[in-house]
C-alpha atoms as a PDB file:
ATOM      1  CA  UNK A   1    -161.252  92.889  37.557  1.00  0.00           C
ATOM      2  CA  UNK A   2    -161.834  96.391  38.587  1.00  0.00           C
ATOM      3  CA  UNK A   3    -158.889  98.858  38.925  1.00  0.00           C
ATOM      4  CA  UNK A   4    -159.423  99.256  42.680  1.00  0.00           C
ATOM      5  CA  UNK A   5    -158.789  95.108  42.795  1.00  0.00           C
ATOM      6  CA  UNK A   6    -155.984  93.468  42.911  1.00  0.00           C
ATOM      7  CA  UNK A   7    -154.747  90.078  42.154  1.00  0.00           C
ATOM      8  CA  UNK A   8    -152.996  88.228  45.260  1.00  0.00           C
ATOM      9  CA  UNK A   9    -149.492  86.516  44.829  1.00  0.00           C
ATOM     10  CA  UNK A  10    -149.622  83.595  42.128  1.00  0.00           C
ATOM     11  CA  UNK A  11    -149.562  80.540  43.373  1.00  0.00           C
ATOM     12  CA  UNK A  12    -146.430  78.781  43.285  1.00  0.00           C
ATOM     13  CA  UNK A  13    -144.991  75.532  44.087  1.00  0.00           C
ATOM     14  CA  UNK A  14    -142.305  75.270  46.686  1.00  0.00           C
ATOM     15  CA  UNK A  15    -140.047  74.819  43.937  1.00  0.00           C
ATOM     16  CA  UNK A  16    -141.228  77.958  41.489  1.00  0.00           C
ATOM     17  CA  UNK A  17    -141.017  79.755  44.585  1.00  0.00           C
ATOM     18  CA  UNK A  18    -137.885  78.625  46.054  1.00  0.00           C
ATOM     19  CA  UNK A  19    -136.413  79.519  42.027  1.00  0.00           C
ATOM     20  CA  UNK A  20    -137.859  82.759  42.523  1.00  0.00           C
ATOM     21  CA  UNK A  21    -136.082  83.510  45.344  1.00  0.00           C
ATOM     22  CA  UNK A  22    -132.816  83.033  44.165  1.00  0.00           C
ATOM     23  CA  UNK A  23    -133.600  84.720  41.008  1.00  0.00           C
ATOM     24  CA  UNK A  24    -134.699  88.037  43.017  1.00  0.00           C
ATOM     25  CA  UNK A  25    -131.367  87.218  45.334  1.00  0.00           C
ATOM     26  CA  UNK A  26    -129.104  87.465  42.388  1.00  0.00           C
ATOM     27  CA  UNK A  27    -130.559  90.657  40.890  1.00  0.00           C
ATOM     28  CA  UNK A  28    -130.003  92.512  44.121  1.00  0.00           C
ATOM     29  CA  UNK A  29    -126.778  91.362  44.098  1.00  0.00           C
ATOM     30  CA  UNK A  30    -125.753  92.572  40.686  1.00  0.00           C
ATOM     31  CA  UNK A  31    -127.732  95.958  41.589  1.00  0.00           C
ATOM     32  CA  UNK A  32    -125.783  96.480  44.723  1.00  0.00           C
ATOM     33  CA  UNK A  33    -122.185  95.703  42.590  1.00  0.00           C
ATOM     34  CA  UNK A  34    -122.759  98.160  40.169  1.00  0.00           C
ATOM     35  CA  UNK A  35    -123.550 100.754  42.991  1.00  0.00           C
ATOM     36  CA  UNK A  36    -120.777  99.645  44.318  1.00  0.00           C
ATOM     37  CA  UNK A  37    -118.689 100.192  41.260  1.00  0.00           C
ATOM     38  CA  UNK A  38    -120.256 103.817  40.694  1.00  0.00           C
ATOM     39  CA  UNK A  39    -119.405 104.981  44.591  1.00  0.00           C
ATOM     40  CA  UNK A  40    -115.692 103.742  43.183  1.00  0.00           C
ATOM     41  CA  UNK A  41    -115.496 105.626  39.555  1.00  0.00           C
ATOM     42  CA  UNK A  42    -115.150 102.065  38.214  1.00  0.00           C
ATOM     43  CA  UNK A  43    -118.547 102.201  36.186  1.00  0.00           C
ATOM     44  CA  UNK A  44    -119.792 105.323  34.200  1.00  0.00           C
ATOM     45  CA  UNK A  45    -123.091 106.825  33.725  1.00  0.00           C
ATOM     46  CA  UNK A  46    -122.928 106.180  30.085  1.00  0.00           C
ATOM     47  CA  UNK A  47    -121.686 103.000  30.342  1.00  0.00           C
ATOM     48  CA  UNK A  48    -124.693 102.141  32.935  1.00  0.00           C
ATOM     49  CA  UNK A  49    -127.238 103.449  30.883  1.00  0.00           C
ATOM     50  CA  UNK A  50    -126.337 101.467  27.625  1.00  0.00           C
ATOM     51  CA  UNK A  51    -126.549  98.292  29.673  1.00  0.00           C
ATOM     52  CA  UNK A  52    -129.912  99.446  31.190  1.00  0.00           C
ATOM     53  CA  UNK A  53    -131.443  99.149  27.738  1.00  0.00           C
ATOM     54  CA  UNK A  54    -129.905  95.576  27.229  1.00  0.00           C
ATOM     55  CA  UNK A  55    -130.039  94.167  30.453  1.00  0.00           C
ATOM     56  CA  UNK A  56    -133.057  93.807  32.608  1.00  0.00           C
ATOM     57  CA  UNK A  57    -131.937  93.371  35.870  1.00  0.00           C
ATOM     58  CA  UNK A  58    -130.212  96.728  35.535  1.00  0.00           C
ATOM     59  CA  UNK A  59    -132.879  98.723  34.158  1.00  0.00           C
ATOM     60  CA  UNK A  60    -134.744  97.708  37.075  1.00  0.00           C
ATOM     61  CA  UNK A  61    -132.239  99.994  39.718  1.00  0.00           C
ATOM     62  CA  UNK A  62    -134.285 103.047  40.318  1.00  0.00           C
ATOM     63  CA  UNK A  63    -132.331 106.378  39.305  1.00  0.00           C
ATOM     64  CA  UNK A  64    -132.746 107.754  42.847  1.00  0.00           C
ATOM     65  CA  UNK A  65    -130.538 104.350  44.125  1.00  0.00           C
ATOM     66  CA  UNK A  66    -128.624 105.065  41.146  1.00  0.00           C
ATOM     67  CA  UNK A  67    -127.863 108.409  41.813  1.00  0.00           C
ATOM     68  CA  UNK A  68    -127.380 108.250  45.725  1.00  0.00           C
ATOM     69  CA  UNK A  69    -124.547 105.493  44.916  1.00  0.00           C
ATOM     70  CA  UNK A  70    -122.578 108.671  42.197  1.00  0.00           C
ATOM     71  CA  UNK A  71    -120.020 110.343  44.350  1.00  0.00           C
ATOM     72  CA  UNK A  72    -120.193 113.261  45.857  1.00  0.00           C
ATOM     73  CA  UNK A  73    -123.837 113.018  45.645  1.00  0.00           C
ATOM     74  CA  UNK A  74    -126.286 111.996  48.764  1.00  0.00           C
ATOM     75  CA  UNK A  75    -130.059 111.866  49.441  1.00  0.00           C
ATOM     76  CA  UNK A  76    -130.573 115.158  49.072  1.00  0.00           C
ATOM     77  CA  UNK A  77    -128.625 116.225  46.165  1.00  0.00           C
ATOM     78  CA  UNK A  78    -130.190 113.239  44.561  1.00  0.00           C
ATOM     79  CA  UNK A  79    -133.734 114.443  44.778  1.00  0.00           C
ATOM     80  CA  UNK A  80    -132.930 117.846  44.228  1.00  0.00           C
ATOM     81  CA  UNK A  81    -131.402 116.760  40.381  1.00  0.00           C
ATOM     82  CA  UNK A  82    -134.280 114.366  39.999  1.00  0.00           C
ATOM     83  CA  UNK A  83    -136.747 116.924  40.279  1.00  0.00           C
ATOM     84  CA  UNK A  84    -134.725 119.662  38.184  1.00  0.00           C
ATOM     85  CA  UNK A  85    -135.056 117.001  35.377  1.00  0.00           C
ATOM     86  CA  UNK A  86    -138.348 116.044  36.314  1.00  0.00           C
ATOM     87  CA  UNK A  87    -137.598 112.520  36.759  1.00  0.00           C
ATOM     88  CA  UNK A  88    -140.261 110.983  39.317  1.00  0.00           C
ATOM     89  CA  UNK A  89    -138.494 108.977  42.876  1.00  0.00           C
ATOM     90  CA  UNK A  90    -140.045 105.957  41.685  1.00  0.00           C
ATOM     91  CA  UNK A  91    -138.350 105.579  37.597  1.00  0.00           C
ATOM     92  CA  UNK A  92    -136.396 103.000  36.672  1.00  0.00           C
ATOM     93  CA  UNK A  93    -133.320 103.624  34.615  1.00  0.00           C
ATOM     94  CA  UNK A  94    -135.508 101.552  31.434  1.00  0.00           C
ATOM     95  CA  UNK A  95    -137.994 103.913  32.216  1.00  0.00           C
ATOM     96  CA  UNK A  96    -136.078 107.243  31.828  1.00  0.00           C
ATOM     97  CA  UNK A  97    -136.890 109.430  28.659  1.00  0.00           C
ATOM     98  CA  UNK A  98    -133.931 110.578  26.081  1.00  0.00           C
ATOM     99  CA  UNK A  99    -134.659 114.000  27.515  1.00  0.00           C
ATOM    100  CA  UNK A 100    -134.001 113.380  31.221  1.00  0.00           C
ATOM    101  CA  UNK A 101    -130.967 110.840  30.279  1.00  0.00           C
ATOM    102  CA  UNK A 102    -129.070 113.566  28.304  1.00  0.00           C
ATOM    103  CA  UNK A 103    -129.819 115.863  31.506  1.00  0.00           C
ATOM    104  CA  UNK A 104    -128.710 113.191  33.416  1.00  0.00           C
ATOM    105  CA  UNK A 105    -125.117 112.779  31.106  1.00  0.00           C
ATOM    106  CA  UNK A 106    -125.253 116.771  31.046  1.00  0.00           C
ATOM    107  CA  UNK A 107    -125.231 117.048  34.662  1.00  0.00           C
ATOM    108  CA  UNK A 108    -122.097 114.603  35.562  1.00  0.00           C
ATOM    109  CA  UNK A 109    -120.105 115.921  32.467  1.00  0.00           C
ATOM    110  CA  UNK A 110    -120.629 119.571  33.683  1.00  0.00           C
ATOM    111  CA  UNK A 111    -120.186 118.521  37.516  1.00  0.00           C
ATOM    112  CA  UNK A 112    -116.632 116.574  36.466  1.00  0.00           C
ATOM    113  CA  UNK A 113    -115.457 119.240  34.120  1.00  0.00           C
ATOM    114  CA  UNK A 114    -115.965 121.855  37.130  1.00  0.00           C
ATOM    115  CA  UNK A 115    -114.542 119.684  39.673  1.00  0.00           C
ATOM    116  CA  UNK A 116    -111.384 119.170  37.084  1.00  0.00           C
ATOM    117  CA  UNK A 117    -111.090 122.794  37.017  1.00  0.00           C
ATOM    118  CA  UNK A 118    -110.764 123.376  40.739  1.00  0.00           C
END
């Protein structure tokens, strides 16, 4: 197969596809609770990260979702610190290098410690 082809959908039985479903179901789910949890302060970066490398569904939630849900920060400010740590719209937190995670840690810390201050 050629690069410029693609394969179509597999083909599934009502069942595999009715399983697949649900699966897909429940991983949005869990992505939208732990947005949910970082718009409240109840989940930290860190603490996100470390379960990105262990658990799947998480290191599927792209950082720009990821970092849209942190407060204080929006659409904008989102893309604007993705592309100061050259991190592309479409990575996945499994797919982020040490480099742009410790930018990413670096950025909150500073950002908290300055907000502290004021």
């Amino acid at each position: 197969m050629s690069a410029t082809e693609r394969a179509g959908p597999p083909d599934l039985t009502d069942d595999q596809r009715r399983a697949a479903l649900v699966k897909a179901a429940e991983a949005r789910q869990i992505r939208a609770e732990i947005k949910e949890q970082l718009k409240r302060g109840d989940l930290l970066l860190n603490d996100l990260l470390l379960r990105s490398d262990n658990e799947p569904v998480v290191g599927r939630l792209k950082v720009l979702s990821m970092l849209e849900a942190m407060p204080g920060t929006g659409k904008v400010r989102a893309r604007h610190i993705m592309r100061d740590l050259d991190i592309s719209e479409r990575r996945s937190l499994k797919g982020l290098g040490r480099q742009q995670r410790a930018g990413l840690l670096a950025h909150f810390t500073n950002e908290k410690q300055s907000r502290d201050h004021d």
